[in-house]
PDB file of N, CA and C in Angstrom:
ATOM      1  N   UNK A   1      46.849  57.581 120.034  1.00  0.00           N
ATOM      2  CA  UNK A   1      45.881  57.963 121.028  1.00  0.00           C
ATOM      3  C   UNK A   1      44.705  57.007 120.935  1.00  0.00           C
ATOM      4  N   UNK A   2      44.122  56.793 122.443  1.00  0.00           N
ATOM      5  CA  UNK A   2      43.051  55.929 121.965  1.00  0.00           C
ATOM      6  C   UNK A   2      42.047  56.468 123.284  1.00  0.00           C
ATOM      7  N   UNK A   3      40.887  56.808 122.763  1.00  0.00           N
ATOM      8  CA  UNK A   3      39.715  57.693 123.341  1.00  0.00           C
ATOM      9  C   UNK A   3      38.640  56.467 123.331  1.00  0.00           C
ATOM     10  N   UNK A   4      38.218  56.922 124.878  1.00  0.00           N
ATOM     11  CA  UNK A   4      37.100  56.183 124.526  1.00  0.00           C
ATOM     12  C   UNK A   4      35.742  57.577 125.827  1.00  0.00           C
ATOM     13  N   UNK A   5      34.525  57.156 125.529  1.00  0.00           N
ATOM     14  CA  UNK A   5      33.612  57.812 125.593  1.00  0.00           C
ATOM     15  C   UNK A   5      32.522  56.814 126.481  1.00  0.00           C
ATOM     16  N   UNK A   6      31.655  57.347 127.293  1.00  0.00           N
ATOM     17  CA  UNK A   6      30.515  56.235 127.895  1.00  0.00           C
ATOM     18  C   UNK A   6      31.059  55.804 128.670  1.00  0.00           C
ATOM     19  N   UNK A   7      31.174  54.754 129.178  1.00  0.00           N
ATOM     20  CA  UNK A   7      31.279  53.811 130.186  1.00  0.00           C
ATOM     21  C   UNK A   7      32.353  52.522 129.761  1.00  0.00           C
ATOM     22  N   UNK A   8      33.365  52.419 130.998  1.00  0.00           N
ATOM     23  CA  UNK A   8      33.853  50.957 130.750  1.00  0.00           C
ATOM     24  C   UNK A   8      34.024  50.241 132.050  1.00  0.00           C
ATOM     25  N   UNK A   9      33.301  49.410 131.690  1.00  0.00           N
ATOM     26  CA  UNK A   9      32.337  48.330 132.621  1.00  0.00           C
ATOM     27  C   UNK A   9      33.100  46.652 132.258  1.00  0.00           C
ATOM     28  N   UNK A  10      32.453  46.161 133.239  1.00  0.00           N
ATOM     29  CA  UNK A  10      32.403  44.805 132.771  1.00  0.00           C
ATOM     30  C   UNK A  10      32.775  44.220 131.378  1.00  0.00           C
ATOM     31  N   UNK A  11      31.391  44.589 131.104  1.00  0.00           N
ATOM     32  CA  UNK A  11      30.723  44.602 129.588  1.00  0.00           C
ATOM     33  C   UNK A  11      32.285  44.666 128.129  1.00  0.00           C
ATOM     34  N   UNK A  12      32.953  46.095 128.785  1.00  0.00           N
ATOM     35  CA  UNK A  12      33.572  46.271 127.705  1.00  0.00           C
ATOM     36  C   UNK A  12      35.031  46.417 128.293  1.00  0.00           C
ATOM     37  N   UNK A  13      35.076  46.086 129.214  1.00  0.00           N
ATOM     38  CA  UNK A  13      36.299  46.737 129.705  1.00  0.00           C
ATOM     39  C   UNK A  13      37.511  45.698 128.836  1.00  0.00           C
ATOM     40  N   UNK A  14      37.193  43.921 129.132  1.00  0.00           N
ATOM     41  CA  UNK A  14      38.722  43.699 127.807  1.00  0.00           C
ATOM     42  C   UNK A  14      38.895  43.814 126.277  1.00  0.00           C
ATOM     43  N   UNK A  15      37.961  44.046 125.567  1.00  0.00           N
ATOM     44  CA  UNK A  15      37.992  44.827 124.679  1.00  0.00           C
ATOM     45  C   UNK A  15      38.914  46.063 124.421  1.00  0.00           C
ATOM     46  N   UNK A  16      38.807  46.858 125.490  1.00  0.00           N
ATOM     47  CA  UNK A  16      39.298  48.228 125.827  1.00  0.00           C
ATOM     48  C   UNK A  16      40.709  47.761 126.053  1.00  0.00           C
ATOM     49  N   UNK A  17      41.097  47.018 126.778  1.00  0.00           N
ATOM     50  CA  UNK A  17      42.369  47.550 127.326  1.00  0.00           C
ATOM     51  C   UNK A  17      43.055  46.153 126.351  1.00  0.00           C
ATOM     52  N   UNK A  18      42.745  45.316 125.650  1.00  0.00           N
ATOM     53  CA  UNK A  18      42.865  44.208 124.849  1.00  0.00           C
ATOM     54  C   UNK A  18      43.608  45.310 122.991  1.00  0.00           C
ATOM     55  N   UNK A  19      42.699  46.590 123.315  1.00  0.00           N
ATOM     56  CA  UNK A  19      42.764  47.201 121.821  1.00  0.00           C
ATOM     57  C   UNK A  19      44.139  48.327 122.519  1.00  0.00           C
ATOM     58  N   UNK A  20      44.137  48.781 123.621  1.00  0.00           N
ATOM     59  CA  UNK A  20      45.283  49.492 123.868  1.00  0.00           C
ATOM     60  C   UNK A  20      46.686  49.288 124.201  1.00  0.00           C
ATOM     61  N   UNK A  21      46.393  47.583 124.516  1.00  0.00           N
ATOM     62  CA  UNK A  21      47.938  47.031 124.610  1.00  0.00           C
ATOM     63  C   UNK A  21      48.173  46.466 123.271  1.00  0.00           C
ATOM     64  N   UNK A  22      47.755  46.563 122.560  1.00  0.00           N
ATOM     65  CA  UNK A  22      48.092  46.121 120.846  1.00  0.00           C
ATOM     66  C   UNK A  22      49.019  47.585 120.469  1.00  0.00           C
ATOM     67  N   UNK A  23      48.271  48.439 120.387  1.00  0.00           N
ATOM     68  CA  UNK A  23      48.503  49.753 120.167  1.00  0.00           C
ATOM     69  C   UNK A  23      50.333  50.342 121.364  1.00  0.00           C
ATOM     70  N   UNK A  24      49.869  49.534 122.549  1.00  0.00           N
ATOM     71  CA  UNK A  24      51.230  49.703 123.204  1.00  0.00           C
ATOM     72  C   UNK A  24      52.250  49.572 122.635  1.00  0.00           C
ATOM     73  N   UNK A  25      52.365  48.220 121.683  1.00  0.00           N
ATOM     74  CA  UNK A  25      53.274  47.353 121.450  1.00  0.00           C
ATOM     75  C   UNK A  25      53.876  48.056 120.130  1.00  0.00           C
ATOM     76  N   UNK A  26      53.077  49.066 119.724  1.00  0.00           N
ATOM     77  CA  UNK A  26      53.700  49.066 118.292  1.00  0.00           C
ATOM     78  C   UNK A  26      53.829  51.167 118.509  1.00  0.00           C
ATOM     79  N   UNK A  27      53.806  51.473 119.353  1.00  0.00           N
ATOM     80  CA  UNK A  27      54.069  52.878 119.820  1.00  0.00           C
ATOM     81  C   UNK A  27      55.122  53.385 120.679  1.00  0.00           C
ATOM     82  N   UNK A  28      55.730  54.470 120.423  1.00  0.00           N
ATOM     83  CA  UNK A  28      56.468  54.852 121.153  1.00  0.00           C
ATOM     84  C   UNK A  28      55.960  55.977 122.943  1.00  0.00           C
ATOM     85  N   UNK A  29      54.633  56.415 122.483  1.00  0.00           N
ATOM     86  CA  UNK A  29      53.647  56.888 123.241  1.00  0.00           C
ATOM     87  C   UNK A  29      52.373  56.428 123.233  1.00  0.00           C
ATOM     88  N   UNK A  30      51.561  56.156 124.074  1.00  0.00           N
ATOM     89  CA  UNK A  30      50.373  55.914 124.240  1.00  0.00           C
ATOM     90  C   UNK A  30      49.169  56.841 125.259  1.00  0.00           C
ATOM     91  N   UNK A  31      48.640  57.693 123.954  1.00  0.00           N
ATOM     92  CA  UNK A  31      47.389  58.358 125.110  1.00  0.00           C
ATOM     93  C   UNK A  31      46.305  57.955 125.148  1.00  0.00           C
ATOM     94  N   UNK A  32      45.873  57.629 126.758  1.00  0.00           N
ATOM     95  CA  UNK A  32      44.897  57.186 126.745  1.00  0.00           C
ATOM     96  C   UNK A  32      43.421  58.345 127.148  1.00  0.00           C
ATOM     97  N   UNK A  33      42.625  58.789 126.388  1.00  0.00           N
ATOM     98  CA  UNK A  33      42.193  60.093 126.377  1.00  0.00           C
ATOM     99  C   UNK A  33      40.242  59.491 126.745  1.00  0.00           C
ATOM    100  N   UNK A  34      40.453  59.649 128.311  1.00  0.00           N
ATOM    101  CA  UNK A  34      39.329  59.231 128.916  1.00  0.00           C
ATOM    102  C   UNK A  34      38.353  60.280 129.359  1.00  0.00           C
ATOM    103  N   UNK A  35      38.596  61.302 128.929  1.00  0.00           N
ATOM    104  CA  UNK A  35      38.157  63.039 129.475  1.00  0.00           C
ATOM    105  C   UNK A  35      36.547  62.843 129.279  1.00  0.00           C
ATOM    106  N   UNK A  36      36.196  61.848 128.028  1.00  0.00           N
ATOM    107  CA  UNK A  36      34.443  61.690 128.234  1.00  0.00           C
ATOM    108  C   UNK A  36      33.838  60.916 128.858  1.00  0.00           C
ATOM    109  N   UNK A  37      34.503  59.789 129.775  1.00  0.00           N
ATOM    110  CA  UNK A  37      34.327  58.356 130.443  1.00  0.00           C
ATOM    111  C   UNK A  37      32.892  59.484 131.177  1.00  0.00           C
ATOM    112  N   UNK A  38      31.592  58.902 131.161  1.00  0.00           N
ATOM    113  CA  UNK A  38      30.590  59.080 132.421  1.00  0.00           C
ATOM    114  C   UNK A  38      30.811  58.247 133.663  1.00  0.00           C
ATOM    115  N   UNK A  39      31.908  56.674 133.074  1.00  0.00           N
ATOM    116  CA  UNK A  39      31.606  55.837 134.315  1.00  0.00           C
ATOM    117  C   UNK A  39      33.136  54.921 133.931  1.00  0.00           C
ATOM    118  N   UNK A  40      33.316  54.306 135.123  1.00  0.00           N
ATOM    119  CA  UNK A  40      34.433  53.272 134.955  1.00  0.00           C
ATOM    120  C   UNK A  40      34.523  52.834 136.056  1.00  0.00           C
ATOM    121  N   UNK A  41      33.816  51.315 136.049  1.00  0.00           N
ATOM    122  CA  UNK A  41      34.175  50.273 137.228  1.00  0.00           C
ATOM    123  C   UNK A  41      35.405  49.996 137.470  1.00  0.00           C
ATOM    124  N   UNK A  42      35.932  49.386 138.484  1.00  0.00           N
ATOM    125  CA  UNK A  42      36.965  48.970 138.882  1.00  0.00           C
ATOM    126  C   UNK A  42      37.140  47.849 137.998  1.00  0.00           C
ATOM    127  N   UNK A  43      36.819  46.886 137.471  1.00  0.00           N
ATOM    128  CA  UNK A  43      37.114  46.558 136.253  1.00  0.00           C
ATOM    129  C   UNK A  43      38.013  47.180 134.842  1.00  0.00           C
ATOM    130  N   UNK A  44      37.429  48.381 135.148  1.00  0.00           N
ATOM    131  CA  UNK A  44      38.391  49.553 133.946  1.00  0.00           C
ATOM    132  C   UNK A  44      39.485  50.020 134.471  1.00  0.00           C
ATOM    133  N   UNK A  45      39.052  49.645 135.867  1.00  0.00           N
ATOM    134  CA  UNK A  45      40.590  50.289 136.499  1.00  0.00           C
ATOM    135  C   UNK A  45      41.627  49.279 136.067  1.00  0.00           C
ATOM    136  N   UNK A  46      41.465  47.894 136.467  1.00  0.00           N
ATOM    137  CA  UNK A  46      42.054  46.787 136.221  1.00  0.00           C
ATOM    138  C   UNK A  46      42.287  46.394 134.287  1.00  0.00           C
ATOM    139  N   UNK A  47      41.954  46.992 133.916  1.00  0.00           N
ATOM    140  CA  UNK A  47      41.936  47.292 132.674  1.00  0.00           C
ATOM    141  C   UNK A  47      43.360  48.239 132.479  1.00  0.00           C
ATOM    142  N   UNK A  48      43.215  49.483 132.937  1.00  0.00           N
ATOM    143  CA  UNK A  48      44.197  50.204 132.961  1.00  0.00           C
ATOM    144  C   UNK A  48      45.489  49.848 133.801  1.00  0.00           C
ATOM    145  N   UNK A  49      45.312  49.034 134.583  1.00  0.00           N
ATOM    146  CA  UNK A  49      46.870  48.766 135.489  1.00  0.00           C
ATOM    147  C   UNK A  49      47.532  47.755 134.146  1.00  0.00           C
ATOM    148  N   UNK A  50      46.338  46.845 133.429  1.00  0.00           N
ATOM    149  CA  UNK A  50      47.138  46.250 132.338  1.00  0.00           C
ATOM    150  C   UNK A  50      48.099  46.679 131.045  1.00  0.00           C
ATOM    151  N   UNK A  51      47.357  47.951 131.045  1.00  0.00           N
ATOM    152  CA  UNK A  51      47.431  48.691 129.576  1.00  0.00           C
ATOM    153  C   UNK A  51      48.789  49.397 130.172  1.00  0.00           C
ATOM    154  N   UNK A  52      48.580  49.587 131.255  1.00  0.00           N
ATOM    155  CA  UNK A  52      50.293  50.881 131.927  1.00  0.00           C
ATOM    156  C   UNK A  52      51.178  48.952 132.244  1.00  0.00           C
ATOM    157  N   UNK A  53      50.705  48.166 132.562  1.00  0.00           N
ATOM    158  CA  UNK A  53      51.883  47.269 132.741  1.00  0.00           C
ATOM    159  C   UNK A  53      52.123  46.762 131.269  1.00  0.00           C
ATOM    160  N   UNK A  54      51.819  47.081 130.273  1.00  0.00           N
ATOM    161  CA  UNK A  54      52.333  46.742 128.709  1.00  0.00           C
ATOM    162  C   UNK A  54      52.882  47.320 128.344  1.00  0.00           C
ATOM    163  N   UNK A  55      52.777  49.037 128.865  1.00  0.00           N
ATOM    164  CA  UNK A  55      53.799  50.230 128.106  1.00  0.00           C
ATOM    165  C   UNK A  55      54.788  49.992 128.698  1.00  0.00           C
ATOM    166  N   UNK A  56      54.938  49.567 130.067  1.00  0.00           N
ATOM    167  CA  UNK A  56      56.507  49.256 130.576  1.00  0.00           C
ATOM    168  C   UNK A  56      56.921  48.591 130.304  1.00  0.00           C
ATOM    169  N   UNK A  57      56.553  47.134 129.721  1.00  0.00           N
ATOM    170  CA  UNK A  57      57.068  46.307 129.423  1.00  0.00           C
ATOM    171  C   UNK A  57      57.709  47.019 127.662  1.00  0.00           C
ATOM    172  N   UNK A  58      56.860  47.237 126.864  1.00  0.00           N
ATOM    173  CA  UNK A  58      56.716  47.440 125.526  1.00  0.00           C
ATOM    174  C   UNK A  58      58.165  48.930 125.629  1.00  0.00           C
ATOM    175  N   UNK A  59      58.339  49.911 126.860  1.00  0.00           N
ATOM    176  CA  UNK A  59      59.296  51.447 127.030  1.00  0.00           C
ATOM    177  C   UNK A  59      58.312  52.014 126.231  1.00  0.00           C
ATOM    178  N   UNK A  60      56.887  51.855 126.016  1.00  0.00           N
ATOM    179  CA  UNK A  60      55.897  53.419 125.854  1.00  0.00           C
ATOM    180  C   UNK A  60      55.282  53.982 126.872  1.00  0.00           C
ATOM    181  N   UNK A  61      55.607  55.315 126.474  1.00  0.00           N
ATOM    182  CA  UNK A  61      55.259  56.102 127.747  1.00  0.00           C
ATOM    183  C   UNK A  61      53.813  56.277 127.438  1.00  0.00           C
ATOM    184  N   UNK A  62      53.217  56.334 128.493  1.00  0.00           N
ATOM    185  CA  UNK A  62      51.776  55.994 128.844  1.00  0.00           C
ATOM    186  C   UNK A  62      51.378  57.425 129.930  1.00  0.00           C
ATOM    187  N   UNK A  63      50.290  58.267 129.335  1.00  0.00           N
ATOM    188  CA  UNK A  63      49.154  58.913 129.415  1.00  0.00           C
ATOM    189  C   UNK A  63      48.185  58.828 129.597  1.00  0.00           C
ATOM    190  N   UNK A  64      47.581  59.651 130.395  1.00  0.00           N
ATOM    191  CA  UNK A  64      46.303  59.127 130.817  1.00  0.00           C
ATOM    192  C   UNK A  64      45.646  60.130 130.752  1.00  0.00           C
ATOM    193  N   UNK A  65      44.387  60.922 130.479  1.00  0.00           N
ATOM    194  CA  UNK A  65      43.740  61.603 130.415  1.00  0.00           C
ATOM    195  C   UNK A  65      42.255  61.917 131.173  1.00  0.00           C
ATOM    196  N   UNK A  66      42.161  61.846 132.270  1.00  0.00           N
ATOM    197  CA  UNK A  66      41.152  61.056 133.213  1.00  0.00           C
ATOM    198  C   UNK A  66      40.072  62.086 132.816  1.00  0.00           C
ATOM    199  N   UNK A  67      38.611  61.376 133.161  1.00  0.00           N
ATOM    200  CA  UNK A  67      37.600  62.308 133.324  1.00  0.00           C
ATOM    201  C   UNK A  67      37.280  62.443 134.802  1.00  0.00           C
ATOM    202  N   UNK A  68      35.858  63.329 135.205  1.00  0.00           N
ATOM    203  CA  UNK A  68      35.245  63.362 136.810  1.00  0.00           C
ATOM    204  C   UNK A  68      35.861  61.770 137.105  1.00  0.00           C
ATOM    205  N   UNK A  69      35.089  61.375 136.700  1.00  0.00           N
ATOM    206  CA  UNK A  69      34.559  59.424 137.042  1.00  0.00           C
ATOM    207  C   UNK A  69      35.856  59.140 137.061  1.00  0.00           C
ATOM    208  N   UNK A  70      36.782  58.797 135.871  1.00  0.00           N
ATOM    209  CA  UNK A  70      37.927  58.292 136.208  1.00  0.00           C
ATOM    210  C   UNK A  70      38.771  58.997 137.579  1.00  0.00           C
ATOM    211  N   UNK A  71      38.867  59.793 137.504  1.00  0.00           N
ATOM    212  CA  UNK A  71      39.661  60.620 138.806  1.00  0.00           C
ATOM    213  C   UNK A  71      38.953  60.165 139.895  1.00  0.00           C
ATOM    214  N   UNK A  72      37.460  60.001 140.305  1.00  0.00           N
ATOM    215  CA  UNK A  72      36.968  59.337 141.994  1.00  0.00           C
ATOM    216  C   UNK A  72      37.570  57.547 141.830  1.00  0.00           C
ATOM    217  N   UNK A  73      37.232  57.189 140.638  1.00  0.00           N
ATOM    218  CA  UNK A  73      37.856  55.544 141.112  1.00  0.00           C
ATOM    219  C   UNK A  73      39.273  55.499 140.913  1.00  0.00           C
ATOM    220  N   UNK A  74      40.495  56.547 140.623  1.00  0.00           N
ATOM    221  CA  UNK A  74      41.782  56.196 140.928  1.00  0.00           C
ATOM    222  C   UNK A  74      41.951  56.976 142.410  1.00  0.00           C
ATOM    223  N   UNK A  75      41.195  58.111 142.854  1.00  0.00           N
ATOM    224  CA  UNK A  75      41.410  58.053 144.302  1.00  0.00           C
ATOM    225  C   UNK A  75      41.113  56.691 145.292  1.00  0.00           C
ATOM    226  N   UNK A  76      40.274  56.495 144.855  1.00  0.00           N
ATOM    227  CA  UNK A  76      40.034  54.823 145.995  1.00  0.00           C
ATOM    228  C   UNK A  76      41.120  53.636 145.505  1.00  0.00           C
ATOM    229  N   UNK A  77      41.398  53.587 144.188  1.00  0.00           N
ATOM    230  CA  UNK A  77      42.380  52.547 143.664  1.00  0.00           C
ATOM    231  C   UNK A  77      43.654  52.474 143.487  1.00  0.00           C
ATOM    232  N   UNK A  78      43.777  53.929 142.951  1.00  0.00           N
ATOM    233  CA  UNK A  78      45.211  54.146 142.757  1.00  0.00           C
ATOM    234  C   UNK A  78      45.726  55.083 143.856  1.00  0.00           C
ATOM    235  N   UNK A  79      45.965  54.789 145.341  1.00  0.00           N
ATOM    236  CA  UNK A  79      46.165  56.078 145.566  1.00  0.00           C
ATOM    237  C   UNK A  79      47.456  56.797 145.992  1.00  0.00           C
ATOM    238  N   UNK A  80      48.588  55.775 145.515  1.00  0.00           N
ATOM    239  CA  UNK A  80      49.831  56.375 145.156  1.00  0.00           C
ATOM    240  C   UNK A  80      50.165  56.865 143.706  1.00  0.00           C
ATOM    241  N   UNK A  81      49.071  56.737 142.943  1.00  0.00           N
ATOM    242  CA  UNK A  81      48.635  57.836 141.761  1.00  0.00           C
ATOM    243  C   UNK A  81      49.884  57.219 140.630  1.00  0.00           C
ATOM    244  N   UNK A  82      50.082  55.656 140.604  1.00  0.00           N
ATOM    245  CA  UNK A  82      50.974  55.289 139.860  1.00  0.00           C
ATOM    246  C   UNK A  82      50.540  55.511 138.177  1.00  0.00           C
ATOM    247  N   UNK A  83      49.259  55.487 138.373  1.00  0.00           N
ATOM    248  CA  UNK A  83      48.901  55.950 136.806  1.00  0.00           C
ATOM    249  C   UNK A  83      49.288  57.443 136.234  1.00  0.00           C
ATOM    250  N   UNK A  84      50.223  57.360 134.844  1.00  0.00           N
ATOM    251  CA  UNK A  84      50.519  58.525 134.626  1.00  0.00           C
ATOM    252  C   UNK A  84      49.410  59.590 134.120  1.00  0.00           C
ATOM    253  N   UNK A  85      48.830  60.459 134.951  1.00  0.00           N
ATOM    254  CA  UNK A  85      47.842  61.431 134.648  1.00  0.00           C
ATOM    255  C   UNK A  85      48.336  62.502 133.932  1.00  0.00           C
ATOM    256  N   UNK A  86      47.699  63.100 133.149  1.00  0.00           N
ATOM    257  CA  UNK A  86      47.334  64.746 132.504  1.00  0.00           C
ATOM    258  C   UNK A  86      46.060  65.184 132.882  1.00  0.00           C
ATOM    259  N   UNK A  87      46.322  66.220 132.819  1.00  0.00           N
ATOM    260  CA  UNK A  87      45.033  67.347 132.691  1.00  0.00           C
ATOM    261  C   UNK A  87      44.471  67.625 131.690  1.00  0.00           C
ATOM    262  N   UNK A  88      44.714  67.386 130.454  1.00  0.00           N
ATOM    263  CA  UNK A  88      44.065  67.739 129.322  1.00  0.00           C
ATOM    264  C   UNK A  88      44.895  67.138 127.918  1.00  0.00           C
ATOM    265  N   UNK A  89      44.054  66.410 126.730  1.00  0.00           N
ATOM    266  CA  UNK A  89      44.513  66.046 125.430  1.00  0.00           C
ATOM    267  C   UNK A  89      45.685  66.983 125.012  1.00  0.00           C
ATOM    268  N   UNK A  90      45.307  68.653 125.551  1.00  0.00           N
ATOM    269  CA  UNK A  90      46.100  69.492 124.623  1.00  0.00           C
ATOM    270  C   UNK A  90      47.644  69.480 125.347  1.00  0.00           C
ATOM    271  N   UNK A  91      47.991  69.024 126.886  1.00  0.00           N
ATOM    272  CA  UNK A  91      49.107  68.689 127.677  1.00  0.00           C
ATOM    273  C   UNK A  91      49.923  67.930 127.548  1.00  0.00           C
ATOM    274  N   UNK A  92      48.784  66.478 127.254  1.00  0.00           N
ATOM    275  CA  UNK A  92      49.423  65.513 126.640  1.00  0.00           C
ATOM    276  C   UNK A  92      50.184  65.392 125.486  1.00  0.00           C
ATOM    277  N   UNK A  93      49.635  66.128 124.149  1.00  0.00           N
ATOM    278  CA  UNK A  93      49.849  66.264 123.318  1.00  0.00           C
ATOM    279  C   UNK A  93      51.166  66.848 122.903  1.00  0.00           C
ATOM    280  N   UNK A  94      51.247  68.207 123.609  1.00  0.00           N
ATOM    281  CA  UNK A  94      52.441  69.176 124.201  1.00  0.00           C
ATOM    282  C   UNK A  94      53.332  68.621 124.882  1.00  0.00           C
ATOM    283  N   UNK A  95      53.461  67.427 125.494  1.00  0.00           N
ATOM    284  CA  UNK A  95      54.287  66.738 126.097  1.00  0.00           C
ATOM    285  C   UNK A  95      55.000  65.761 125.141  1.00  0.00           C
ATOM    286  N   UNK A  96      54.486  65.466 124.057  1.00  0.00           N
ATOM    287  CA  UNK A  96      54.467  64.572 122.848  1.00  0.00           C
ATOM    288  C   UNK A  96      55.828  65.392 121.959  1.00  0.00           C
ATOM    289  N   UNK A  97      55.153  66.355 121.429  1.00  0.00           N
ATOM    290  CA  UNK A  97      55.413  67.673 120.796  1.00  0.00           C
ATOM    291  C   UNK A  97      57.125  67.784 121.440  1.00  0.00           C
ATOM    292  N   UNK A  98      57.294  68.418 123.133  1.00  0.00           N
ATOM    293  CA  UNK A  98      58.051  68.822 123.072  1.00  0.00           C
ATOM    294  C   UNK A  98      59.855  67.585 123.371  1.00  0.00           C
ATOM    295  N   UNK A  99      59.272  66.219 123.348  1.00  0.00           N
ATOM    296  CA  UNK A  99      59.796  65.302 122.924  1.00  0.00           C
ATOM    297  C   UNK A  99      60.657  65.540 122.024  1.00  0.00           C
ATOM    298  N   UNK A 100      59.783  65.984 120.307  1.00  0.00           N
ATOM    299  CA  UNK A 100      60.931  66.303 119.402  1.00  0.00           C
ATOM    300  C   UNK A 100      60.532  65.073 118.716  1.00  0.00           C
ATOM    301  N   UNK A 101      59.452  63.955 118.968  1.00  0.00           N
ATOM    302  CA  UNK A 101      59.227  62.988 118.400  1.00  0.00           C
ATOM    303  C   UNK A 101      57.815  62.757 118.071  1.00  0.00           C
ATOM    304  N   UNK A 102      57.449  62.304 116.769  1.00  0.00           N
ATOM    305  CA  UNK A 102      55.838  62.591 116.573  1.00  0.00           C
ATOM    306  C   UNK A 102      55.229  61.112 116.827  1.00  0.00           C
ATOM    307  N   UNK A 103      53.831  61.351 116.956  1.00  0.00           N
ATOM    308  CA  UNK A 103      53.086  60.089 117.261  1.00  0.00           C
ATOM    309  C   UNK A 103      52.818  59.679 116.219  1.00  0.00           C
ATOM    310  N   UNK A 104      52.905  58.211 116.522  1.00  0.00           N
ATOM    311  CA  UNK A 104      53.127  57.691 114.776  1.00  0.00           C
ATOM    312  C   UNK A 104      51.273  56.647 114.866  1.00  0.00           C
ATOM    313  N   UNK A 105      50.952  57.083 113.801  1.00  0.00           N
ATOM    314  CA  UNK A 105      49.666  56.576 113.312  1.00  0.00           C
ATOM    315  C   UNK A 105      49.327  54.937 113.863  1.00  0.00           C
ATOM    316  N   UNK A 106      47.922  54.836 114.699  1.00  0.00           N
ATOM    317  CA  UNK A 106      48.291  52.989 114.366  1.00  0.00           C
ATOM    318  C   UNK A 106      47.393  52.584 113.833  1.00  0.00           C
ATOM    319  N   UNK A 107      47.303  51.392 113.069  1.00  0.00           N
ATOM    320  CA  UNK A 107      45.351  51.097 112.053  1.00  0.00           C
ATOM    321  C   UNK A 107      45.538  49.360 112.893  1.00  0.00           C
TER     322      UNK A 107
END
């Protein structure tokens, strides 16, 4: 799982999606748990079309966990909703769970 909090902007956005396609590559699932984002430019969006085009490449299934903010900029961006959404960490998680396969640690 990889959470992030605040804002991803410009500023931080390849950082962000630079640290989640690492994490793609070596996972069998990837959540991306954005439920505290206050903000995310279209930059973060473009961030995220990278991070979901690595899990396909990589066969990890890819989660998304949107907050307010994330959910208004994938209505204008995404709006055949190709990003895989949840409603909540604890869904995602449960979706993990009923796999039958655990999420394996990444450092």
């Amino acid at each position: 799982m990889v959470a992030a909090d605040g804002e991803i902007d410009a500023a931080n956005a390849a950082p962000f999606a630079d640290y989640a396609r690492r994490c793609a590559d070596c996972c069998e699932w990837l959540i991306l748990d954005l439920a505290e984002l206050a903000f995310i430019g279209t930059v973060g969006f473009t961030a995220l079309q990278s991070v979901s085009a690595r899990c396909a490449a990589a066969q990890t299934r890819l989660m998304v966990v949107p907050s307010p903010a994330v959910t208004s900029v994938l209505r204008i961006c995404d709006p055949q909703s190709r990003l895989p959404l949840v409603p909540s960490l604890a869904d995602a998680l449960a979706d993990v769970q009923k796999s039958g396969r655990p999420l394996r640690a990444v450092t």
